[in-house]
Protein backbone atom coordinates (compact mmCIF):
# COMPACT_ATOMS: atom_id res chain seq x y z
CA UNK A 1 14.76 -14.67 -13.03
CA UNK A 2 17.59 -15.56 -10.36
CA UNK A 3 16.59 -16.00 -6.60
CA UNK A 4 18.67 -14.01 -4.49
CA UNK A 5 21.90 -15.96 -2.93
CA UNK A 6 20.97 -16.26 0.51
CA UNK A 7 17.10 -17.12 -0.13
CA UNK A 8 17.91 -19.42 -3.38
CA UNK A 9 15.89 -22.56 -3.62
CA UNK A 10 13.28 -20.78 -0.86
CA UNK A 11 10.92 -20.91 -3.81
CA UNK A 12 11.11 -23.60 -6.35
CA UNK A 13 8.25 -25.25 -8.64
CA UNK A 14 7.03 -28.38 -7.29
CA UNK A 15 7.66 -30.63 -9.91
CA UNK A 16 4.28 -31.58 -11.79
CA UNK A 17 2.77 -34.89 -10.07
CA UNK A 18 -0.87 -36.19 -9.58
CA UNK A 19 -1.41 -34.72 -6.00
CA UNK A 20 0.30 -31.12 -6.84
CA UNK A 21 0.20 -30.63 -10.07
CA UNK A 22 1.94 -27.28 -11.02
CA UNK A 23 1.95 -26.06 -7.16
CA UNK A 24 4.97 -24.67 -5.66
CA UNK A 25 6.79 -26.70 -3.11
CA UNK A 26 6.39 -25.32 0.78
CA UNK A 27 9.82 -24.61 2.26
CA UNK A 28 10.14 -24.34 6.13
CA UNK A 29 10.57 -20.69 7.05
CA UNK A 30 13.50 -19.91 8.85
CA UNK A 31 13.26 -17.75 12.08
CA UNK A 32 16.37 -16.86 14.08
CA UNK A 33 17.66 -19.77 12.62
CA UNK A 34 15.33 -22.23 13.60
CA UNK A 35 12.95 -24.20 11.07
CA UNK A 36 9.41 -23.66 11.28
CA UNK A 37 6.35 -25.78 10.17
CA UNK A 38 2.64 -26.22 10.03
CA UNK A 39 0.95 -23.89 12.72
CA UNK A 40 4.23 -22.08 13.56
CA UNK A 41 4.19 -21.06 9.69
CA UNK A 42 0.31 -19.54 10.05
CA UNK A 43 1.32 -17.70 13.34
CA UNK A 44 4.72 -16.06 11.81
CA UNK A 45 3.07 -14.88 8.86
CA UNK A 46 -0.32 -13.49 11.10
CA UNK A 47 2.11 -11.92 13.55
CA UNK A 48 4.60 -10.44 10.00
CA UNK A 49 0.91 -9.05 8.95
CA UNK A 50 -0.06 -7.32 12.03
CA UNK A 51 3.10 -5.72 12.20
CA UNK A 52 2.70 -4.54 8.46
CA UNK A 53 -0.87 -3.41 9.20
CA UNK A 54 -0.23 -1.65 12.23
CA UNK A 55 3.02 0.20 10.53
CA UNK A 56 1.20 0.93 7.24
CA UNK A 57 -2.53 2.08 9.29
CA UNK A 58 0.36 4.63 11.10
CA UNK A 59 2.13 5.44 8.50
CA UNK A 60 -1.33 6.35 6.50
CA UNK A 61 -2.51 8.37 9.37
CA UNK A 62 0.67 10.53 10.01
CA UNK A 63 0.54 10.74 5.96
CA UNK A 64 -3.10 12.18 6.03
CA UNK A 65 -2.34 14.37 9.00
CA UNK A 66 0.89 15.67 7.13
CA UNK A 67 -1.35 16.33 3.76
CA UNK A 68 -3.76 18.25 5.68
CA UNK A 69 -1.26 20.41 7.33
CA UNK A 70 0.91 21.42 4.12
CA UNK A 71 -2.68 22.20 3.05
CA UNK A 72 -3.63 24.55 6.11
CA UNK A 73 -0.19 26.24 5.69
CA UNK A 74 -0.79 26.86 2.05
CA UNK A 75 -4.09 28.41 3.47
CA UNK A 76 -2.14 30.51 6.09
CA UNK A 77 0.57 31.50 3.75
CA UNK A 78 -1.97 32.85 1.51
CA UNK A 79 -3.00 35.19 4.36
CA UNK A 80 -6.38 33.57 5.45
CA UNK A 81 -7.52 32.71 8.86
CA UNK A 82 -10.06 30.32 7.79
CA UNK A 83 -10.44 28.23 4.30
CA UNK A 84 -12.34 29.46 1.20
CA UNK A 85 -14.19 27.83 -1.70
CA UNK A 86 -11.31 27.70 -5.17
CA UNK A 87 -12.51 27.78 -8.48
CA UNK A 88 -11.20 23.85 -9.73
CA UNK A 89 -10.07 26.19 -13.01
CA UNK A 90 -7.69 28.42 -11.39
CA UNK A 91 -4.01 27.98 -10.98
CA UNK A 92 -4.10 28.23 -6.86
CA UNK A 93 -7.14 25.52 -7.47
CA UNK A 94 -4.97 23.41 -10.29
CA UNK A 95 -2.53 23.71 -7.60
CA UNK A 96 -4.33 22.39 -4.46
CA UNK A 97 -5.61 19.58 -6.63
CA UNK A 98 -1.92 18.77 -7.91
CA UNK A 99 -1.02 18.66 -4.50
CA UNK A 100 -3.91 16.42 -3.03
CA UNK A 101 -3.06 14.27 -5.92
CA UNK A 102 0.41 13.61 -5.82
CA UNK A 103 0.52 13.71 -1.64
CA UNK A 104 -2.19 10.91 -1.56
CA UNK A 105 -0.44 8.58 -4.54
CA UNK A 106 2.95 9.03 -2.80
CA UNK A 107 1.95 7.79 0.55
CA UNK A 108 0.32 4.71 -1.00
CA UNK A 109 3.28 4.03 -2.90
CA UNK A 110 5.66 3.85 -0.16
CA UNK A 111 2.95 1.53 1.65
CA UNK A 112 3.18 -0.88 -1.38
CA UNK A 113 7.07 -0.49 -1.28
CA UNK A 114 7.12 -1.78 2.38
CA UNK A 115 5.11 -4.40 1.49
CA UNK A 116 7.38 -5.43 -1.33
CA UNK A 117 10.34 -4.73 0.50
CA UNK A 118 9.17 -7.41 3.02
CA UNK A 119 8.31 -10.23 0.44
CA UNK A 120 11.63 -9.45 -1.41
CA UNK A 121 13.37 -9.82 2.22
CA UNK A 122 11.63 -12.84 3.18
CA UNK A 123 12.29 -14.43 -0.72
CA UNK A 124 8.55 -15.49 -1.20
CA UNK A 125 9.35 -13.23 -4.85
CA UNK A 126 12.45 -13.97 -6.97
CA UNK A 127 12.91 -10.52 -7.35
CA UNK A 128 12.13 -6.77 -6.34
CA UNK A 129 10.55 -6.11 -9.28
CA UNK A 130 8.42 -9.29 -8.87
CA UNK A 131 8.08 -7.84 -4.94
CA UNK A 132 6.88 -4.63 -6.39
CA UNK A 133 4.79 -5.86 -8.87
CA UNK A 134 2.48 -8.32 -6.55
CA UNK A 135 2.87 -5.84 -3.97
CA UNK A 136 0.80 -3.62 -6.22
CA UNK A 137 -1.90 -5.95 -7.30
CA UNK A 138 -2.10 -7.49 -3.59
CA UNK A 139 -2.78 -3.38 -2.09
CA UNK A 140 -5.32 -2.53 -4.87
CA UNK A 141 -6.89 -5.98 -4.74
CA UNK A 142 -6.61 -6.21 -8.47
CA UNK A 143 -5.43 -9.79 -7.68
CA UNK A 144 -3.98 -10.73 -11.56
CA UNK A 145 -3.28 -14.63 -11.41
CA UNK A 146 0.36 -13.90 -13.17
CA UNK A 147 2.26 -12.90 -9.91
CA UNK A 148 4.08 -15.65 -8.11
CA UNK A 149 4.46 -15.70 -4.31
CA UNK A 150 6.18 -18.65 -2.21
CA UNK A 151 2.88 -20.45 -0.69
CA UNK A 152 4.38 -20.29 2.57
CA UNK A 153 3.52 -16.22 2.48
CA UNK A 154 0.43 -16.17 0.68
CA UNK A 155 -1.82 -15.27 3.27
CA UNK A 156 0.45 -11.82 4.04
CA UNK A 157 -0.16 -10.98 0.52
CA UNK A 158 -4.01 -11.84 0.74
CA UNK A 159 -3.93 -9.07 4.20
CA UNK A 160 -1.78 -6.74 2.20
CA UNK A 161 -4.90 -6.83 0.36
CA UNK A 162 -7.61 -6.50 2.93
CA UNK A 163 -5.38 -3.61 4.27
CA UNK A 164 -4.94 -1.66 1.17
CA UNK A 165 -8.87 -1.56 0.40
CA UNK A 166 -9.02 -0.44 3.68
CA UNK A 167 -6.40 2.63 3.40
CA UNK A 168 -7.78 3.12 -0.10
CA UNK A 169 -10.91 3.83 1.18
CA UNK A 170 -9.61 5.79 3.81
CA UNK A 171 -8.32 8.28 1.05
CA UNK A 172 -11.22 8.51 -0.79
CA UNK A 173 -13.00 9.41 2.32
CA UNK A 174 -9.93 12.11 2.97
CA UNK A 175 -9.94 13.81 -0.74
CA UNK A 176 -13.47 13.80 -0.77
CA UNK A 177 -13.20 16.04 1.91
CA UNK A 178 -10.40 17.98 1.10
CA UNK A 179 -11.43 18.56 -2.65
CA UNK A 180 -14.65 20.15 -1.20
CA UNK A 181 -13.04 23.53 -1.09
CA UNK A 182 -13.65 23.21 -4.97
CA UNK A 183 -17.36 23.49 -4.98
CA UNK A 184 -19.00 26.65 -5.06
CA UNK A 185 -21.39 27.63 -1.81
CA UNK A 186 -24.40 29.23 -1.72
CA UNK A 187 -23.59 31.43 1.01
CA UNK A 188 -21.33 34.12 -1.15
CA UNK A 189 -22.38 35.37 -4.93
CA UNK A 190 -20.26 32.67 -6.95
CA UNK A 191 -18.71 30.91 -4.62
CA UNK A 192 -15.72 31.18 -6.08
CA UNK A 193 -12.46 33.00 -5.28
């Protein structure tokens, strides 16, 4: 694969020697066109992943709140005050399910396309699919050793993953919830509607 133009040789193999053998070669990271090194490099990338944290924690929260709301209207349009228990069989309970679904994998897909967005912009991937591709493995913390990522940014993709456990487990905690409207309660004859 071909670098993009205006980040080409930002990311080169090192060529194989006895103190780096196979590593890529560090490049300085540019910042409003200045060249950064050492320290400067660990304090860009903490301050890139804060920024990415807070915007994705946000972004996850306005998400969840959004979810919840196209739920409760679903609710309202129906003609209830309050929520009731759905049988997980029926279409309206196929249909809240489909929803939950879909709503939650959407909102951590444009998470993981920020984050690849960002290493595509900053050329620590050769590509976008590359981008998208660690960007994926770095948010679910499956981690495969076959992505490639400029060393100068590696410890952005190792908080991509710290974050995305985080938000994942934020969802499970939020569809747990919501898909509790699909168990039957004791306090009505099936429990069902």
């Amino acid at each position: 694969p071909r670098l993009r133009p205006e980040v080409a040789g930002s990311f080169r193999p090192h060529p194989p020697g006895p103190d780096r053998p196979g590593q890529a070669r560090r490049s300085p990271v540019m910042i409003g066109g200045i060249e950064n090194s050492g320290a400067m490099d660990m304090t860009v990338e903490l301050l890139t992943a804060t920024v990415m944290v807070l915007t994705t924690v946000g972004l996850h929260a306005v998400g969840l709140l959004t979810l919840g709301r196209v739920l409760a209207a679903g609710d309202a349009k129906a003609g209830r005050g309050q929520a009731v228990r759905l049988n997980p069989l029926s279409p309206r309970g196929a249909a809240y399910t489909v929803t939950v679904v879909l709503g939650l994998f959407i909102l951590h897909g444009v998470e993981i396309w920020l984050y690849a967005a960002l290493f595509y912009l900053l050329g620590a991937v050769p590509d976008l699919r590359e981008a998208v591709y660690f960007s994926s493995i770095s948010y679910s913390s499956i981690g495969y050793g076959d992505a490639s990522i400029d060393p100068d940014w590696k410890l952005l993709g190792a908080i991509e993953g710290i974050n995305g456990a985080i938000l994942l487990g934020w969802t499970v905690a939020f569809f747990v919830a919501v898909m509790g409207r699909l168990l039957p309660t004791s306090e009505r004859g099936s429990g069902f509607e």
